[in-house]
C-alpha atoms as a PDB file:
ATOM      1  CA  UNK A   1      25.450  -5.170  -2.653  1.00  0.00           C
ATOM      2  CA  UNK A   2      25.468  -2.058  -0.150  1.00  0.00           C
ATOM      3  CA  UNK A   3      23.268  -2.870   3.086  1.00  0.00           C
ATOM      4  CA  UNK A   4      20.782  -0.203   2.220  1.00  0.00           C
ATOM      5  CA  UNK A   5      20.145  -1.288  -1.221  1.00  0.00           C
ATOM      6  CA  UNK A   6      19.787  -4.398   0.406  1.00  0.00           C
ATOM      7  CA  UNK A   7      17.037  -3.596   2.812  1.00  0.00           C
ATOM      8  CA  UNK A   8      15.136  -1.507   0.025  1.00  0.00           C
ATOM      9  CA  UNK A   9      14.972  -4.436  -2.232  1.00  0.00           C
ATOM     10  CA  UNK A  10      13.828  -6.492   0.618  1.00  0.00           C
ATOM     11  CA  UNK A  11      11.540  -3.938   1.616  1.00  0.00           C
ATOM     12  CA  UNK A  12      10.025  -3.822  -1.835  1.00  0.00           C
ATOM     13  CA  UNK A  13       9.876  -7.781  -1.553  1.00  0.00           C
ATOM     14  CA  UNK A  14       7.714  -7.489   1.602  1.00  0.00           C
ATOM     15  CA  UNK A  15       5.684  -4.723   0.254  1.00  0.00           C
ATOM     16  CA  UNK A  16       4.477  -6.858  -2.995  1.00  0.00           C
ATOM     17  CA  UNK A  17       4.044  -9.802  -0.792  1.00  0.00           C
ATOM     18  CA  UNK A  18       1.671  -7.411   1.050  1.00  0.00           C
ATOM     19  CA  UNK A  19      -0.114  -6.201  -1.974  1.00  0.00           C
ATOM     20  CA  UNK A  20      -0.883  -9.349  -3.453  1.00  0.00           C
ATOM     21  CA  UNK A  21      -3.085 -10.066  -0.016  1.00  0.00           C
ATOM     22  CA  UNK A  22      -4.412  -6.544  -0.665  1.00  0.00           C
ATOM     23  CA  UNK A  23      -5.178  -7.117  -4.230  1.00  0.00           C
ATOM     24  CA  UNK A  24      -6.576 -10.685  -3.115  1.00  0.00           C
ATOM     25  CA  UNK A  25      -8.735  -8.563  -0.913  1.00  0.00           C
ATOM     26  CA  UNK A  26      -9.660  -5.907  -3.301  1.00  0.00           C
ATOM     27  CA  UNK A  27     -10.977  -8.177  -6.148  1.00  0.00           C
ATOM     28  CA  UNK A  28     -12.698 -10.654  -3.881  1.00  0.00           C
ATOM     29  CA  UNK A  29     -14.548  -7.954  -2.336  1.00  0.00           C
ATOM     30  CA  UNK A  30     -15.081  -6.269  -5.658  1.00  0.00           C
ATOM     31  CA  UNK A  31     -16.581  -9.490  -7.045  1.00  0.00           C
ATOM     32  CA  UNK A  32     -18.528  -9.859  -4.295  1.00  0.00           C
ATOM     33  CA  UNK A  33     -20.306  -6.963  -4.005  1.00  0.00           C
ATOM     34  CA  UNK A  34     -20.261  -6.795  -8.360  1.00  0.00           C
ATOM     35  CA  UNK A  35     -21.954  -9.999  -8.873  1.00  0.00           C
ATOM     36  CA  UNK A  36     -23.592 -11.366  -5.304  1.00  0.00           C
ATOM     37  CA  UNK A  37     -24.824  -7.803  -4.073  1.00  0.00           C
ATOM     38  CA  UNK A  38     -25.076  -6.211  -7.669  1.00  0.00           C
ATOM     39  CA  UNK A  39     -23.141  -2.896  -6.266  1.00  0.00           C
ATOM     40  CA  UNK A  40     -22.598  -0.423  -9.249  1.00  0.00           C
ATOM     41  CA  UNK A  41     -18.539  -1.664 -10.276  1.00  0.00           C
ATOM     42  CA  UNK A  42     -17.237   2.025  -9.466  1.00  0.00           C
ATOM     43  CA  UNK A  43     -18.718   1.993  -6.000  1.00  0.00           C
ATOM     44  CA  UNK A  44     -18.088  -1.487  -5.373  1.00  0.00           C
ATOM     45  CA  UNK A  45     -14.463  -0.374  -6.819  1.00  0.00           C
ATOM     46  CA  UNK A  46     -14.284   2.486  -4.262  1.00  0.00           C
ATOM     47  CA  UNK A  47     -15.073   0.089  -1.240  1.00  0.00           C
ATOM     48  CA  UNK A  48     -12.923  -3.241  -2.088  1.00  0.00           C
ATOM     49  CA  UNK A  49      -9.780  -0.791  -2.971  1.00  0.00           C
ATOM     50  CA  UNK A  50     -10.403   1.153   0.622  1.00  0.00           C
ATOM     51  CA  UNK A  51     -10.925  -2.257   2.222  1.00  0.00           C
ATOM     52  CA  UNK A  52      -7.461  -3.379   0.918  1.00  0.00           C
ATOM     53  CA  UNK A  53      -6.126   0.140   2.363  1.00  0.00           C
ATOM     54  CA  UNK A  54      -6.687  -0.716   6.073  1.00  0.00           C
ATOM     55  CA  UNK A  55      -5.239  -4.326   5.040  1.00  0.00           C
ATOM     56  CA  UNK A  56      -1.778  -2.242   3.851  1.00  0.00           C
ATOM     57  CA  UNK A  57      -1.897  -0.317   6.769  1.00  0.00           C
ATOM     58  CA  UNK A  58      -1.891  -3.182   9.438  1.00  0.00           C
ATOM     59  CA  UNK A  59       0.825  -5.151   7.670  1.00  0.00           C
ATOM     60  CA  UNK A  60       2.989  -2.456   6.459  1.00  0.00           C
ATOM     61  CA  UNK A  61       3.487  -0.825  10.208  1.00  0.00           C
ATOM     62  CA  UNK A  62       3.644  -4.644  11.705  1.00  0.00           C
ATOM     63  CA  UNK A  63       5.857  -6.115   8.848  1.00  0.00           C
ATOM     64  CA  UNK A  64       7.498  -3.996   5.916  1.00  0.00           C
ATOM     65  CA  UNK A  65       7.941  -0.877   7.216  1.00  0.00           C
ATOM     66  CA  UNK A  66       7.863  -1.739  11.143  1.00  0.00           C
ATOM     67  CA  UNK A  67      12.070  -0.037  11.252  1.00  0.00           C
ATOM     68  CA  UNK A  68      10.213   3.418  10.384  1.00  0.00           C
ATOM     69  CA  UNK A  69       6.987   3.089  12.005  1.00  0.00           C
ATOM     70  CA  UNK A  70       6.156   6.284  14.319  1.00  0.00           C
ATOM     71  CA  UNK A  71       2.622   5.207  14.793  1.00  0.00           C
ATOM     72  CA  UNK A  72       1.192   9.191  14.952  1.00  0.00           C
ATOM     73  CA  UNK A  73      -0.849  10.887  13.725  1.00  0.00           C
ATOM     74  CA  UNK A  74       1.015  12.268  11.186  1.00  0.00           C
ATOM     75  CA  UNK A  75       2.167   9.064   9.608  1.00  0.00           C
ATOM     76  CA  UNK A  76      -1.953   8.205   9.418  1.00  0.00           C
ATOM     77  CA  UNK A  77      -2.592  11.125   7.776  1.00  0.00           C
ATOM     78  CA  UNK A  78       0.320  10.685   5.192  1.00  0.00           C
ATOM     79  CA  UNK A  79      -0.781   7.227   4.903  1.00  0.00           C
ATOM     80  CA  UNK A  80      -4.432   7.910   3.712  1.00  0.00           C
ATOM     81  CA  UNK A  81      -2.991  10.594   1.707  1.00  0.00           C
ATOM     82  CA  UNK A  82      -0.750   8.644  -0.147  1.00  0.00           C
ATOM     83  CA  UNK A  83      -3.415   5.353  -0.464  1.00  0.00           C
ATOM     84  CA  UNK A  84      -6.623   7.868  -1.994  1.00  0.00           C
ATOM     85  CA  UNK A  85      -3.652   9.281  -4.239  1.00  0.00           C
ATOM     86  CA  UNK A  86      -3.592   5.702  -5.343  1.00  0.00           C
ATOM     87  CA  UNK A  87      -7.114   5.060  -5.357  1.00  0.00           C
ATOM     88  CA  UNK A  88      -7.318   7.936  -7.285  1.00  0.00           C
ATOM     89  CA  UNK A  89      -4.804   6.624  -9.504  1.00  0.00           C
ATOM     90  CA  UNK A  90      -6.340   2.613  -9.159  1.00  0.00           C
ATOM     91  CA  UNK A  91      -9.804   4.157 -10.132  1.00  0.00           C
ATOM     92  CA  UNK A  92      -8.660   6.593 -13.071  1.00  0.00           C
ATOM     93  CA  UNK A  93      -7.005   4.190 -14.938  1.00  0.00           C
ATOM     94  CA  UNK A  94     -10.481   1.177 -14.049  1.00  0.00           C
ATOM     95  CA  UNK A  95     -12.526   3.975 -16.185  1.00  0.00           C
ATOM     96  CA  UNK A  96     -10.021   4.403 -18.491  1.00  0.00           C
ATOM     97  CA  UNK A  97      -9.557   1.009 -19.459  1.00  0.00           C
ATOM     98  CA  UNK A  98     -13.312   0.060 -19.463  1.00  0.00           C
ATOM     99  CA  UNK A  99     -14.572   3.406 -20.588  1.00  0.00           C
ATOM    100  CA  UNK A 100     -12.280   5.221 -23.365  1.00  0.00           C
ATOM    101  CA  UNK A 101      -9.511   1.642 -24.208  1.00  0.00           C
ATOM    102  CA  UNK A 102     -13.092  -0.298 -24.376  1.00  0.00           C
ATOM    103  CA  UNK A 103     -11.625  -3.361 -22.387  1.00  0.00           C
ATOM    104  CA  UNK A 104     -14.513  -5.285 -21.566  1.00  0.00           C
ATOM    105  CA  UNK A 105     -12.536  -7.952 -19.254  1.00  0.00           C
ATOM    106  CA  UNK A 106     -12.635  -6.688 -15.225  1.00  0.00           C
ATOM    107  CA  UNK A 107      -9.867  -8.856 -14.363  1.00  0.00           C
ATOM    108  CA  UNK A 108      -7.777  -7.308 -16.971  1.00  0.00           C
ATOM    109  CA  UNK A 109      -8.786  -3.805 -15.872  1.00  0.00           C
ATOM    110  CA  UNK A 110      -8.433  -4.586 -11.977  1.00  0.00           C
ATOM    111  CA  UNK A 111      -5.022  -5.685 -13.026  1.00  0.00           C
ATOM    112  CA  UNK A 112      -3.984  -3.050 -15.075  1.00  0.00           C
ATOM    113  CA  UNK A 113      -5.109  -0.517 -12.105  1.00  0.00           C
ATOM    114  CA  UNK A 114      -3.855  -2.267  -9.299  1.00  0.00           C
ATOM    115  CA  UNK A 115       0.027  -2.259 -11.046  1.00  0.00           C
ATOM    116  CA  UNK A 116      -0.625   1.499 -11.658  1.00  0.00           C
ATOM    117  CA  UNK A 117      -1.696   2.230  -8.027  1.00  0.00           C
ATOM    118  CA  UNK A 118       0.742  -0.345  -6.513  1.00  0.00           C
ATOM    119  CA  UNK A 119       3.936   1.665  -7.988  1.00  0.00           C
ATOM    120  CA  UNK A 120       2.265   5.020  -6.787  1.00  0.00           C
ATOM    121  CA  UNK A 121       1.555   3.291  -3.709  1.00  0.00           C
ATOM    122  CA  UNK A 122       4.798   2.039  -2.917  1.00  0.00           C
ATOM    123  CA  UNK A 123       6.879   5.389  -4.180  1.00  0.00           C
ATOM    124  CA  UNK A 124       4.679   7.277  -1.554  1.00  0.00           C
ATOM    125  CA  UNK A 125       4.716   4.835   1.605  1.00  0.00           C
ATOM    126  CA  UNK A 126       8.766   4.248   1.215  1.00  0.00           C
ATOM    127  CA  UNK A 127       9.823   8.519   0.450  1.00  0.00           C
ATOM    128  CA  UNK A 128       6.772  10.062   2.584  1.00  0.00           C
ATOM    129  CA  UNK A 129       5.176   7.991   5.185  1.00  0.00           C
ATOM    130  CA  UNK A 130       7.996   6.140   6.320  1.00  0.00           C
ATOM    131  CA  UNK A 131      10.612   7.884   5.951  1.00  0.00           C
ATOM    132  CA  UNK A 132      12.218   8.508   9.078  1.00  0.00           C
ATOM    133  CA  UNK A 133      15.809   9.601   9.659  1.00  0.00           C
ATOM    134  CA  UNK A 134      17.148   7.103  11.662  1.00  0.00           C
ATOM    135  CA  UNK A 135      17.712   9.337  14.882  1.00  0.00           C
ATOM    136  CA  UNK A 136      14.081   9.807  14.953  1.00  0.00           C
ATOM    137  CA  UNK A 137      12.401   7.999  17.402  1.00  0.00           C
ATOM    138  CA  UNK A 138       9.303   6.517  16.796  1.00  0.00           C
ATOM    139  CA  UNK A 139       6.535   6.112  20.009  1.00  0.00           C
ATOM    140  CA  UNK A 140       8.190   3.865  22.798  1.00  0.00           C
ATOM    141  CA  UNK A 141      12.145   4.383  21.770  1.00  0.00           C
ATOM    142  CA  UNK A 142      14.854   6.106  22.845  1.00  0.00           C
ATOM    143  CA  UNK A 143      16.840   7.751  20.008  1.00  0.00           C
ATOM    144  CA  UNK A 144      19.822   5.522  18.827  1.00  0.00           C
ATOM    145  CA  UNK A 145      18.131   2.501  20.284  1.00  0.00           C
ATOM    146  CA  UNK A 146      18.011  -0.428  18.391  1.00  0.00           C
ATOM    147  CA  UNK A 147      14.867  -2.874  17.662  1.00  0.00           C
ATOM    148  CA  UNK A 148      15.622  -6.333  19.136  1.00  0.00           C
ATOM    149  CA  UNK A 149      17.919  -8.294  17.617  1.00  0.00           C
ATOM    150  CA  UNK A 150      19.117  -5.382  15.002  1.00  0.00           C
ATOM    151  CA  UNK A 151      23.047  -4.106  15.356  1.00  0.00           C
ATOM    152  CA  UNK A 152      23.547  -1.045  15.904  1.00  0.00           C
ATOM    153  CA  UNK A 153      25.602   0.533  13.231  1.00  0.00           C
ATOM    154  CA  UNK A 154      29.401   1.984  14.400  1.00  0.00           C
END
């Protein structure tokens, strides 16, 4: 298997092992504000899905996409962009499922949005935010330098 492939899959790896601690994030927050606060589920929704955001955002700069991180204020800006894309996309398909499909099950619906929005999600984050050609140095490298302990390619 080519090195690139390589690192995509792995990057893909990392990127689900971060979204199952923002989906562990997102429902426990939903469920907490659903049935200890009584917050209306779309609004509650909204907040535990944005809450999981700034959990994606720390550890995919710090972890799965830390090679490409620039750390600007561009990449922030992409980064919402893509995540209320995928809210968008999380929430559309909540209401469809408990609204129009008639599932009566949250957990089913959270599910069924979260794999929606994690695709769109991960799509965006790996072909717009952090996507960096490789001679494009991110804040505090030189171009062509290498992260510790990485080879640089001859």
């Amino acid at each position: 298997m080519k090195n690139g492939l390589k690192a995509t899959i792995w990057q893909f790896v990392k990127f689900n092992i971060v979204g199952i601690l923002n989906t562990g994030v997102d429902f426990g927050l939903f469920y907490l504000l659903t049935d200890l606060f009584g917050v209306n589920e779309h609004a509650a929704k909204i907040i535990s899905y944005t809450a999981g955001i700034v959990n994606s955002y720390v550890w995919n700069t710090m972890w799965t996409f830390r090679k490409e991180k620039k750390r600007t204020l561009r990449e922030m800006a992409l980064f919402l962009l893509v995540n209320l894309v995928s809210l968008g996309v999380n929430e559309g398909v909540f209401a469809l499922c408990s609204g129009p499909l008639g599932i009566d099950v949250n957990l089913v619906n959270l599910i069924l949005a979260s794999g929606g929005a994690a695709l769109v999600n991960f799509a965006g984050n790996k072909l717009i935010v952090f996507n960096r050609p490789n001679s494009e140095p991110g804040i505090g490298e030189a171009a062509g330098e290498a992260e510790a302990g990485e080879e640089k390619p001859e």
